[in-house]
Protein backbone atom coordinates (compact mmCIF):
# COMPACT_ATOMS: atom_id res chain seq x y z
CA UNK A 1 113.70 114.14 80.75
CA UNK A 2 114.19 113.40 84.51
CA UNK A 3 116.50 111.42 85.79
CA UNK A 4 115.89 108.82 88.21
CA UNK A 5 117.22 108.44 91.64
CA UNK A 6 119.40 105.72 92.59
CA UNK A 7 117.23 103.29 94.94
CA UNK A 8 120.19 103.03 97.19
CA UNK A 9 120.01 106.80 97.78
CA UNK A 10 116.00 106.92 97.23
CA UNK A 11 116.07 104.31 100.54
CA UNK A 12 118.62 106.53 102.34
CA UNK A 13 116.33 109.56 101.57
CA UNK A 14 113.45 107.59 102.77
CA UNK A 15 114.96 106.71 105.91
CA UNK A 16 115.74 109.99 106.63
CA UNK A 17 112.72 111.55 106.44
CA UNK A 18 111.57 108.98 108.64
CA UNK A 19 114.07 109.76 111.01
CA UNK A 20 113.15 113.54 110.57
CA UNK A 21 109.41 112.82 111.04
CA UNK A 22 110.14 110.51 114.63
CA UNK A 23 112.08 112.82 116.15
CA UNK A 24 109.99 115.66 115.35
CA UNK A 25 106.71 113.77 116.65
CA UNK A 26 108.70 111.55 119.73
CA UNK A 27 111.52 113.54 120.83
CA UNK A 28 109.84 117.52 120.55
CA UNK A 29 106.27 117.24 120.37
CA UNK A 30 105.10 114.09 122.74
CA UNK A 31 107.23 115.23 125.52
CA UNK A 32 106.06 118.93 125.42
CA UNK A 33 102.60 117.61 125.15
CA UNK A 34 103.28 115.34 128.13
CA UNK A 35 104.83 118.65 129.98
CA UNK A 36 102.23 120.93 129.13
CA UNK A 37 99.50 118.04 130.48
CA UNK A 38 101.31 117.59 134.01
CA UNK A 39 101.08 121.22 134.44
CA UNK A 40 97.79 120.87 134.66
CA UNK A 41 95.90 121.56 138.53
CA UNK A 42 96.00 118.18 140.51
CA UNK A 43 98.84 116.60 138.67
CA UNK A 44 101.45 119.68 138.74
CA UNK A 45 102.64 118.56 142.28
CA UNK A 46 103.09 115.30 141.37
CA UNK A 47 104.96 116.13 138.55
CA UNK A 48 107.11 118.21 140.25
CA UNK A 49 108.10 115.20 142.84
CA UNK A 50 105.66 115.11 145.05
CA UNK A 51 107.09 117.79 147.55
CA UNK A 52 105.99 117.60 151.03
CA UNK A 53 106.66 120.94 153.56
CA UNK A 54 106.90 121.64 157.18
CA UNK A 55 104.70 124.24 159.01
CA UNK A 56 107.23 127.08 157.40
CA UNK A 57 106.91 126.03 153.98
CA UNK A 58 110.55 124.54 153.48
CA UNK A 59 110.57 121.26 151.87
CA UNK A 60 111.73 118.29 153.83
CA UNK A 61 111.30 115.43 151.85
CA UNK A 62 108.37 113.99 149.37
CA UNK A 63 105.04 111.90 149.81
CA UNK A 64 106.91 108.88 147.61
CA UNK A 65 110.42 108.45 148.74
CA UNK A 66 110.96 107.90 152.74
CA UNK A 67 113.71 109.42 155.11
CA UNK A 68 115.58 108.14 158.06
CA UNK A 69 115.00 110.04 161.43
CA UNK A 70 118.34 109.80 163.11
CA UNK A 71 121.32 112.02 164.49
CA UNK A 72 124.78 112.73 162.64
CA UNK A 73 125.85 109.52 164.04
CA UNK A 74 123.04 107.79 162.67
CA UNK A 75 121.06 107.35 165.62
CA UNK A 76 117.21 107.08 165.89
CA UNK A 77 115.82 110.34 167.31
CA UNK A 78 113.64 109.14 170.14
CA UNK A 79 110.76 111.90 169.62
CA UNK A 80 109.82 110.47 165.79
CA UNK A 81 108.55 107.73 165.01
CA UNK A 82 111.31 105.62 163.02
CA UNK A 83 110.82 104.93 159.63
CA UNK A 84 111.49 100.44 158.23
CA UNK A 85 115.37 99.54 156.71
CA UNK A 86 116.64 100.64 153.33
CA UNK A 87 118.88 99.10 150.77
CA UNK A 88 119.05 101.87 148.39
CA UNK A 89 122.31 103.42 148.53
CA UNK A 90 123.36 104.52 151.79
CA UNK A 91 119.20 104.81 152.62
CA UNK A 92 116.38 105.98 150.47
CA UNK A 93 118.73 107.40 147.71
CA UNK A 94 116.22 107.39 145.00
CA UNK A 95 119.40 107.20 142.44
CA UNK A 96 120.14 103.89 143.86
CA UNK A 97 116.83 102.10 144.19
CA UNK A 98 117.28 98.65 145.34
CA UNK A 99 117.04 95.63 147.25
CA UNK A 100 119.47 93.72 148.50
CA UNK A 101 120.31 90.62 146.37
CA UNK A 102 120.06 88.56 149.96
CA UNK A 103 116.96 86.00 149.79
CA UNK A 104 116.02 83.39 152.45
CA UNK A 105 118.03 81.01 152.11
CA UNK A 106 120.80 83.81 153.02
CA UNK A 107 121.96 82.39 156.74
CA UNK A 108 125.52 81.97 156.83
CA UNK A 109 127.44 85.62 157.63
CA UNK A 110 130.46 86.37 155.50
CA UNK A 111 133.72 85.30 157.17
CA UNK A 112 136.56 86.92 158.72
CA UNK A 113 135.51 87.79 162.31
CA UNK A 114 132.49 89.34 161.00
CA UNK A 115 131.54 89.84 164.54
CA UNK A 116 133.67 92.81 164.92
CA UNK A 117 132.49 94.43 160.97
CA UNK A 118 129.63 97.09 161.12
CA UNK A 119 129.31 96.55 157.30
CA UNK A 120 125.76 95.37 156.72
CA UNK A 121 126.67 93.88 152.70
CA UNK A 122 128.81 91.25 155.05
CA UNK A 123 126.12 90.05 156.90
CA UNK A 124 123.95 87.06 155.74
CA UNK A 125 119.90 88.23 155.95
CA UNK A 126 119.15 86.45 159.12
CA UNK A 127 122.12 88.09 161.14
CA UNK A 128 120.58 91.46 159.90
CA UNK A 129 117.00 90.43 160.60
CA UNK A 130 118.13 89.20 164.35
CA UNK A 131 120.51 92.27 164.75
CA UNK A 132 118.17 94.76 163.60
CA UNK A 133 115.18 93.13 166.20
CA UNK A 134 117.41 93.16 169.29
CA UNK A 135 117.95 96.59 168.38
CA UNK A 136 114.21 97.53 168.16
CA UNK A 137 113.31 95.83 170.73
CA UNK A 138 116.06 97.44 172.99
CA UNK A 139 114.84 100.99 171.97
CA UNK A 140 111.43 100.37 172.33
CA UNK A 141 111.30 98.33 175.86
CA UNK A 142 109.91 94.92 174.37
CA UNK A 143 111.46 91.89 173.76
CA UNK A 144 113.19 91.81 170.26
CA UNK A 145 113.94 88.04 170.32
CA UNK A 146 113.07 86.23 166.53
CA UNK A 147 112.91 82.32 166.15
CA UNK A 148 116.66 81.33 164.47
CA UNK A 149 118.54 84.55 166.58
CA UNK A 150 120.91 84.04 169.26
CA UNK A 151 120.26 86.52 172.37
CA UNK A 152 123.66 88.35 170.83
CA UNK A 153 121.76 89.49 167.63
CA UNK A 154 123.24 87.34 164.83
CA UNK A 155 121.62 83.88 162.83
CA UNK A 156 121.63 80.78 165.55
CA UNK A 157 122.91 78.66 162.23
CA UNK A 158 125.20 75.41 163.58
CA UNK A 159 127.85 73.91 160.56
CA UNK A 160 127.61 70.25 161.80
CA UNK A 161 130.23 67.55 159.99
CA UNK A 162 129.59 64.08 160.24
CA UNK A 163 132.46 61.06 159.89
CA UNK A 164 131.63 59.38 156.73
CA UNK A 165 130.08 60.16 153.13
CA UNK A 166 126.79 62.08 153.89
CA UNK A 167 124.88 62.84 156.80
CA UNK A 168 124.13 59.48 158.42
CA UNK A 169 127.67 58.87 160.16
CA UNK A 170 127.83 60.37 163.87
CA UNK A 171 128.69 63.97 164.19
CA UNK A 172 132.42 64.92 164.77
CA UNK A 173 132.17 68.40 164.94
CA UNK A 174 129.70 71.79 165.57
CA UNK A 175 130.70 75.14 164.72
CA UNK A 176 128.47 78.30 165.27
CA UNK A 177 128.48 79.65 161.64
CA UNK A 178 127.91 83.47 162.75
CA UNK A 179 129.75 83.70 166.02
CA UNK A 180 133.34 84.76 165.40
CA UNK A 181 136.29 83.20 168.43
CA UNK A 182 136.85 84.58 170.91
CA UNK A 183 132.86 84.05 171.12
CA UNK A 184 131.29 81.83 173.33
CA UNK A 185 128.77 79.84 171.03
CA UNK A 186 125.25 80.39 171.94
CA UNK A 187 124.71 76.59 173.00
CA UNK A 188 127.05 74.92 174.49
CA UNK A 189 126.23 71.51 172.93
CA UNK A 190 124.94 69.84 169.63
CA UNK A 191 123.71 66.38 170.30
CA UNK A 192 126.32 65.45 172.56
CA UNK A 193 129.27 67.18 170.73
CA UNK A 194 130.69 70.67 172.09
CA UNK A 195 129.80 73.37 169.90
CA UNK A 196 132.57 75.74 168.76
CA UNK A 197 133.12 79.60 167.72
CA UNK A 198 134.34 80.12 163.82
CA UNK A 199 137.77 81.03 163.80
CA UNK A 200 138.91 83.11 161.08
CA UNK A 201 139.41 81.79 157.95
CA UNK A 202 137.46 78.92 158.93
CA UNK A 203 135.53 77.55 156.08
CA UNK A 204 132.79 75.41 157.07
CA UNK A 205 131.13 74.58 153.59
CA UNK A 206 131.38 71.15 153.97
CA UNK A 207 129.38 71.11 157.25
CA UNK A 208 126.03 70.53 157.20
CA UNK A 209 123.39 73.96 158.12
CA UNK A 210 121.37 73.38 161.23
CA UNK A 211 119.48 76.37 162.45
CA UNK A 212 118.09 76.66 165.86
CA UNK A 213 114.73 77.73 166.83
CA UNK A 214 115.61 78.79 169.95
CA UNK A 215 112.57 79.87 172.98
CA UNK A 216 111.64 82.87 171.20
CA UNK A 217 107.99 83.43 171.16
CA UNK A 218 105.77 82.16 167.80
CA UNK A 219 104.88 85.75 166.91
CA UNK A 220 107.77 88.79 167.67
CA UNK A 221 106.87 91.81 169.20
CA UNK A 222 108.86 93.60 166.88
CA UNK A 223 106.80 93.26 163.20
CA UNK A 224 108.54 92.37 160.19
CA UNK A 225 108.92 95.97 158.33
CA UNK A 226 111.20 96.98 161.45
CA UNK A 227 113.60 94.32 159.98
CA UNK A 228 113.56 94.33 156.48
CA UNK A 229 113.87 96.82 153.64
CA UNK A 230 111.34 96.96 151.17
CA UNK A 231 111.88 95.89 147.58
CA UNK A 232 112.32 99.04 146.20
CA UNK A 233 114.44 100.66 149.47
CA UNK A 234 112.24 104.02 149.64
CA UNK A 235 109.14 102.98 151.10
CA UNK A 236 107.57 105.95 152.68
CA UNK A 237 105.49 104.09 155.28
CA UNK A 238 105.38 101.39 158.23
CA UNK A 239 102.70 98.84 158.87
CA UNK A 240 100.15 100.29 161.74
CA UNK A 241 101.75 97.65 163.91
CA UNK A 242 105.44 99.01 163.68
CA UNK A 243 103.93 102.82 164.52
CA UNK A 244 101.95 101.20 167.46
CA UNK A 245 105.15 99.68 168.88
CA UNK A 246 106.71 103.37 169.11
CA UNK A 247 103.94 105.16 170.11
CA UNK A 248 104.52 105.09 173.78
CA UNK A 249 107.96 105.70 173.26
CA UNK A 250 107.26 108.67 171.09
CA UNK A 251 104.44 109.95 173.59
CA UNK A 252 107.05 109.92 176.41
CA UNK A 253 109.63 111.85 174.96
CA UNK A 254 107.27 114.32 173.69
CA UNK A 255 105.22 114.84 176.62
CA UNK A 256 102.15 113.82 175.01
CA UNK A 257 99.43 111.46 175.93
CA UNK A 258 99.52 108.24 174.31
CA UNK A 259 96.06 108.33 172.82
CA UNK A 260 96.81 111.87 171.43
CA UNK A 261 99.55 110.37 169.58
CA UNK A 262 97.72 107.49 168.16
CA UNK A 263 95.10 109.68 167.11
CA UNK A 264 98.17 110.96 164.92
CA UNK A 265 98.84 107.81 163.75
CA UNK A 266 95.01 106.96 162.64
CA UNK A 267 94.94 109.96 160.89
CA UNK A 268 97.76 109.49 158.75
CA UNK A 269 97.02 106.02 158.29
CA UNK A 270 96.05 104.84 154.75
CA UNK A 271 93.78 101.66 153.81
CA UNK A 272 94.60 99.45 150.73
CA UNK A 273 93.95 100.45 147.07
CA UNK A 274 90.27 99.94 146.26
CA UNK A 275 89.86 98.32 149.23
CA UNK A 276 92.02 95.41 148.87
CA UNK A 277 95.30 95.98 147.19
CA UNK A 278 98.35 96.02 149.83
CA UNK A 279 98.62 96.58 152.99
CA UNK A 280 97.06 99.86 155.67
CA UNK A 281 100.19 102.04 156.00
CA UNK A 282 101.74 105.17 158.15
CA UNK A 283 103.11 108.59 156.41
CA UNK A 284 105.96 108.54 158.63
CA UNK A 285 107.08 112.28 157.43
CA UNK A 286 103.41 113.47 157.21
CA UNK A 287 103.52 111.69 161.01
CA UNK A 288 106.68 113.39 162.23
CA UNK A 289 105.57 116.91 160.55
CA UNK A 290 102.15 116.81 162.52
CA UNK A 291 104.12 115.82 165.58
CA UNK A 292 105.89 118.72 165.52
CA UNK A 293 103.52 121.11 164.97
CA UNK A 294 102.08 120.10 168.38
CA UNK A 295 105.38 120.21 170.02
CA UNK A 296 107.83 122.54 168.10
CA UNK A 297 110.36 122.64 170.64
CA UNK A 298 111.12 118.96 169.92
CA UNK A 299 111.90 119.68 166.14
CA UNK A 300 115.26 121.41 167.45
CA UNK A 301 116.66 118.26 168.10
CA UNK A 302 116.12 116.83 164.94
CA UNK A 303 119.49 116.92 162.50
């Protein structure tokens, strides 16, 4: 006569031979099957990371994550084309893909004469947006002025207080939210009332945010990937209009003619999915790779 089990252990017993049978199916066979199928021709190099290689078959980067083109001291190199901003990490860290938390209504800059800090997490979006275009446009010989950016590079943002409960009283005072003393405020004036620098430790929450246009024409020169990282931070490509703003730059310190180096640029130039999914973009490595196969000497410089 058999005895039978009890159903606290016949449940325990059932539970592991469920466990057995999962792990078996989801943790040994599905991802060997999964490895064995990406070994397969055409998705193998993807698999493997997408590897991308230079003329001498050493690996400098991959099709999916981008790469900064700069010196030691992080400087752009002025024979490749420059790649847009990233957040992730210290810049297209694929461990730390991200964006920056900052959003648009991000336009007052952190305090404590933030006009001396070269930290970027202190500065609100529009100082780095108006920093980053002055910079652009410096390098590349156009104007890098932005509607709401002072000619010194940071958010044209006013704190105005007004005498009285809410903002119909007259104004009593104007501070420039993102110009640290000893500035000298990008207007002098606020309807009638002197504008001042922010002095350190200044808080000007209760004052009321005015930005300023400024003369800055309707549409920059410098396009709006120069200035702002994408949502994931490794974005391996520029918008056709950022790559035509460095060709002639990039022609001229390669010795090239311009329309040989915007043949370049066509050629590793990609339309939108199917058609009409996203936006035409620019390899930027693939770019900077054929660049300098043309011109080898110029790859020396590159650190």
């Amino acid at each position: 006569m058999s005895t039978r089990l009890p159903s606290w252990l016949r449940q325990h017993l059932a539970a592991l031979r469920a466990l057995l049978v999962l792990t078996v199916l989801l943790g040994l066979a599905y991802p060997l099957a999964i490895l064995a199928l990406a070994q397969l021709p055409g998705l193998k190099d993807r698999a493997d990371g997408s590897f991308v290689t230079n003329a001498a078959g050493q690996r400098v980067g991959s099709s999916l994550i981008g790469q900064s083109f700069t010196d030691s001291d992080g400087n752009a190199l002025p024979a490749y084309f420059q790649s847009r901003p990233s957040a992730a990490g210290d810049g297209y860290d694929p461990t730390a893909t991200s964006a920056s938390n900052l959003g648009p209504e991000d336009v007052v800059d952190t305090p404590d004469d933030l006009a001396t800090s070269e930290d970027e997490s202190r500065q609100s979006l529009l100082t780095q947006v108006c920093e980053r275009s002055l910079a652009i446009g410096e390098r590349e010989g156009v104007d890098g002025g932005r509607k709401y950016c002072t000619a010194s590079g940071v958010g044209a943002v006013l704190a105005v207080y007004h005498a009285g409960p809410g903002p119909a009283g007259p104004i009593i005072r104007v501070v420039s939210a993102n110009e640290a003393c000893p500035a000298t405020p990008f207007l002098a004036t606020y309807q009638g009332v002197a504008v001042a620098c922010r002095a350190p430790g200044d808080d000007i929450a209760a004052g009321k945010r005015v930005l300023v246009r400024g003369n800055a024409p309707e549409t920059p020169a410098v396009p709006a990937d120069a200035v702002t990282a994408s949502g994931s931070g490794l974005d391996p490509g520029i918008s056709p209009a950022y790559a035509d703003l460095q060709i002639p730059r990039v022609a001229r310190e390669r010795g090239l003619p311009a329309g040989k180096v915007r043949d370049l640029v066509n050629e590793n130039t990609t339309g939108r999915a199917l058609g009409f999914i996203g936006e035409r973009s620019v390899d930027v490595l693939e770019l900077n790779l054929d660049l300098d196969a043309l011109a080898p000497a110029a790859a020396a410089a590159r650190s």
